[in-house]
N, C-alpha and C. Protein backbone atom coordinates (compact mmCIF):
# COMPACT_ATOMS: atom_id res chain seq x y z
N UNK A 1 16.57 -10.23 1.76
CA UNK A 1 16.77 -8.85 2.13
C UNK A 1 15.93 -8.55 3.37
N UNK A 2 16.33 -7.62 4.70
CA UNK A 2 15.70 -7.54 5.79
C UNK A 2 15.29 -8.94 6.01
N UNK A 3 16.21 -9.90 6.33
CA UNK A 3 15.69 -11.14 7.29
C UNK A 3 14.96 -10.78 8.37
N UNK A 4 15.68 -10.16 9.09
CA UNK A 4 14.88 -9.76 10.83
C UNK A 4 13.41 -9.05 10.34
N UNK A 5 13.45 -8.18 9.12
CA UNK A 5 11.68 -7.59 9.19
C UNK A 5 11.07 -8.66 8.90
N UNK A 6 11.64 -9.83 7.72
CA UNK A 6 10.70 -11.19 7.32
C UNK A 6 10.38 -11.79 8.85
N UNK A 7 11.44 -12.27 9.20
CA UNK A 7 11.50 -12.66 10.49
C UNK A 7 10.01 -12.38 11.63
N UNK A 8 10.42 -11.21 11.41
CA UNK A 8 9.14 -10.53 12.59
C UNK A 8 7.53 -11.00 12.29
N UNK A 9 7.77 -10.47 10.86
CA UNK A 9 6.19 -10.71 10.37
C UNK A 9 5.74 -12.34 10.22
N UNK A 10 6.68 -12.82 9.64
CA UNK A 10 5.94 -14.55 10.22
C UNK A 10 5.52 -14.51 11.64
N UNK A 11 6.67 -14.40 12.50
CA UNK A 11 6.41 -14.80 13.67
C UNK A 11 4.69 -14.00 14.28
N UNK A 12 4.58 -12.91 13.97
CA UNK A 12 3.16 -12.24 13.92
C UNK A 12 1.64 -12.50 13.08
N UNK A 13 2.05 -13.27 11.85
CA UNK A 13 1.12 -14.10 11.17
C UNK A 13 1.06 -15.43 11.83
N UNK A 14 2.09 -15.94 11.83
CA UNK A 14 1.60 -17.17 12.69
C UNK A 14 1.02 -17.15 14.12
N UNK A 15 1.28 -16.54 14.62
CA UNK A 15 0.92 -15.86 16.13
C UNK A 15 -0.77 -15.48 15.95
N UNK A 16 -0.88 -14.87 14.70
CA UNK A 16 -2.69 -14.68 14.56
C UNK A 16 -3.19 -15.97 14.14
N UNK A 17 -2.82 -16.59 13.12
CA UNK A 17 -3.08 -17.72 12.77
C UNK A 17 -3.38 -19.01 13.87
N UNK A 18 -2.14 -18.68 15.18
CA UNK A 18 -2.43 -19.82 15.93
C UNK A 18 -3.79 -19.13 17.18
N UNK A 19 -4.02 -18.03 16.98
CA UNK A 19 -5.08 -17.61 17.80
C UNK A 19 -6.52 -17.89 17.31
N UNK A 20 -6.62 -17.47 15.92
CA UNK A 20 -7.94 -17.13 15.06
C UNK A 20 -7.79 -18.48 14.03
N UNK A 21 -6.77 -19.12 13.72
CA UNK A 21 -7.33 -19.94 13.02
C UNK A 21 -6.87 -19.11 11.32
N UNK A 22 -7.34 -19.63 10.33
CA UNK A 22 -7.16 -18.90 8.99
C UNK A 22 -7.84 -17.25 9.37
N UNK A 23 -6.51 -16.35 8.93
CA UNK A 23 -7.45 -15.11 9.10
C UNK A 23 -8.23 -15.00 8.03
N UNK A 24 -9.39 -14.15 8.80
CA UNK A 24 -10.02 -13.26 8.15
C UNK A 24 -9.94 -11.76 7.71
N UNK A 25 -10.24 -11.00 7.16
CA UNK A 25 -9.99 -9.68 7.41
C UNK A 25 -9.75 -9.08 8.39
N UNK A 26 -10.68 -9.04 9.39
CA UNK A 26 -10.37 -8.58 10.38
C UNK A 26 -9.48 -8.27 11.24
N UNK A 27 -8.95 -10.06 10.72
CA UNK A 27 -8.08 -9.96 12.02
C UNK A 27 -6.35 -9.60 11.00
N UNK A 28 -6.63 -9.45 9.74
CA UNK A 28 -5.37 -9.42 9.14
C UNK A 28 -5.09 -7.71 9.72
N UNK A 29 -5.74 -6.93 9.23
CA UNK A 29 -6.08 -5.56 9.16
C UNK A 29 -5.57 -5.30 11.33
N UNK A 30 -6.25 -5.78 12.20
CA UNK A 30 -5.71 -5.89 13.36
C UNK A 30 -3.97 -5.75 13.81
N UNK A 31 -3.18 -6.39 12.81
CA UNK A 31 -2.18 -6.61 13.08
C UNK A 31 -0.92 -5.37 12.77
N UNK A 32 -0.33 -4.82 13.96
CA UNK A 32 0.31 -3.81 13.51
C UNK A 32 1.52 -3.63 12.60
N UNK A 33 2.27 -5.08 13.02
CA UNK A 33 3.48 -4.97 12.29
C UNK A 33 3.28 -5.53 10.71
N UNK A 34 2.22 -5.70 9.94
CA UNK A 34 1.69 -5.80 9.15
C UNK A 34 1.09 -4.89 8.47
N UNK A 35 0.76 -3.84 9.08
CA UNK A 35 0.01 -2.77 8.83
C UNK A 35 1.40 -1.70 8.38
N UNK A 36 2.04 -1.52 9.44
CA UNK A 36 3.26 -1.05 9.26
C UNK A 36 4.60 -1.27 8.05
N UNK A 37 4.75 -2.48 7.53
CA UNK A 37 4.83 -2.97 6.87
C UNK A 37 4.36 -2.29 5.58
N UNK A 38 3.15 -2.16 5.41
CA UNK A 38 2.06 -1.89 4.20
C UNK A 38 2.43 -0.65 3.77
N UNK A 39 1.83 0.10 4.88
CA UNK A 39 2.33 1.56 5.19
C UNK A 39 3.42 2.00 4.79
N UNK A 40 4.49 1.48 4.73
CA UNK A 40 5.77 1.61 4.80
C UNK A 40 6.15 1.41 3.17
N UNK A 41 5.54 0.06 3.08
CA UNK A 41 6.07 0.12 1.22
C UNK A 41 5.51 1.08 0.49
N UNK A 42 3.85 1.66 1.13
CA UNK A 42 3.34 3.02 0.11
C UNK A 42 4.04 3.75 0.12
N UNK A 43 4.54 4.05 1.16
CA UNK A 43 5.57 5.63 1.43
C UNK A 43 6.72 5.45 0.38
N UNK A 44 7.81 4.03 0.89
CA UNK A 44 8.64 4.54 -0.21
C UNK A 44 8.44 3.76 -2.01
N UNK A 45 7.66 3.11 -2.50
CA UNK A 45 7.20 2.55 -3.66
C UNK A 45 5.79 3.83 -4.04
N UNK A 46 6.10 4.66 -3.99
CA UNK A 46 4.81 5.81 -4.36
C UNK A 46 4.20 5.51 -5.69
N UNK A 47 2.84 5.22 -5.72
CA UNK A 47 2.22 5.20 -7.25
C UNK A 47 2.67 6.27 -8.07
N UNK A 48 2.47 6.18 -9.18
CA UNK A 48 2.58 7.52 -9.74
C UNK A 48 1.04 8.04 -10.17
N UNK A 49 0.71 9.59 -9.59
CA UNK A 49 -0.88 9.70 -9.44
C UNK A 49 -0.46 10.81 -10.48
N UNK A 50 0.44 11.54 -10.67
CA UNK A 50 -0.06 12.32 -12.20
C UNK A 50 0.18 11.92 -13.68
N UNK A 51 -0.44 12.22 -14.38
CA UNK A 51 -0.77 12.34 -15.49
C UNK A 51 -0.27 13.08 -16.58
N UNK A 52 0.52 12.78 -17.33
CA UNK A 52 0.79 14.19 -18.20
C UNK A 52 0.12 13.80 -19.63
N UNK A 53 -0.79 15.13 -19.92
CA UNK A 53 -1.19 15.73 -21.26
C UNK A 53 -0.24 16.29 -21.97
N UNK A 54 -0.20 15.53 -23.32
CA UNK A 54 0.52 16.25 -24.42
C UNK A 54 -0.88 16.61 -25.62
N UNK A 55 -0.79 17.93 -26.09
CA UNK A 55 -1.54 18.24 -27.18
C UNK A 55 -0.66 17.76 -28.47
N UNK A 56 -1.26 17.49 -29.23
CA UNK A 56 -0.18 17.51 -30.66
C UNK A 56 -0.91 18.64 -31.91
N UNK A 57 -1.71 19.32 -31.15
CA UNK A 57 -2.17 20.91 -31.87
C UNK A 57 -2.65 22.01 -31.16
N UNK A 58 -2.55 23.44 -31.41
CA UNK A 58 -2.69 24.05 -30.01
C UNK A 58 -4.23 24.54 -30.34
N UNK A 59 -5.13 24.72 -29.42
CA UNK A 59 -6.63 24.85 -28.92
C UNK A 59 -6.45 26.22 -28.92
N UNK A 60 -7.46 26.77 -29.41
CA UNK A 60 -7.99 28.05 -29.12
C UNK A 60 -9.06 28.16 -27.98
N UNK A 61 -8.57 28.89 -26.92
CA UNK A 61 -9.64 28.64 -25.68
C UNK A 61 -10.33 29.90 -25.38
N UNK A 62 -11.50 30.21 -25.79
CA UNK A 62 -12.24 31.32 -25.49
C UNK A 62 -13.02 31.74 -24.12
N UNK A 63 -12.89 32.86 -23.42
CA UNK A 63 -13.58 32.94 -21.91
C UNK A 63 -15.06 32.63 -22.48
N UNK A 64 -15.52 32.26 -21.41
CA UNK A 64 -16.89 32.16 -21.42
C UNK A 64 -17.46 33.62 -21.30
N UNK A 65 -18.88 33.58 -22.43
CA UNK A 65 -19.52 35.07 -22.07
C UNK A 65 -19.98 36.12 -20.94
C-alpha cells in the first residue's frame, strides 16, 4: 500500500545511513520525510485519550462548607 511513500522513505533512510553510518537519534529525528510520515500516522491513527467513568451506584456529593 503507498509504494511511492515506501519508496521515498527508504530511499531517505538509506541516504542517512550512507552519510552517518547506523543512525543515531539524532540524525533519525533530522529527517523530514520521516518525521512527516510520523506526524501523519498520529493525525489519522488518533490514540484514544478519553476515558469513560461508569458508576454502578449514585454518590451523594455535598458542597464544601
Amino acid at each position: 500500500m503507498h509504494q511511492e511513500v515506501q519508496d521515498k522513505l527508504r530511499f531517505e533512510l538509506r541516504e542517512a545511513r550512507a552519510q552517518h553510518g547506523d543512525a543515531a537519534y539524532d540524525e533519525l529525528v533530522s529527517l523530514p520525510y520521516l518525521d512527516a510520515i510520523c506526524r501523519e500516522t498520529l493525525r489519522v491513527y488518533v490514540s484514544n485519550t478519553r476515558i469513560k467513568f461508569h458508576t454502578h451506584r449514585t454518590a451523594d456529593i455535598r458542597p464544601f462548607p
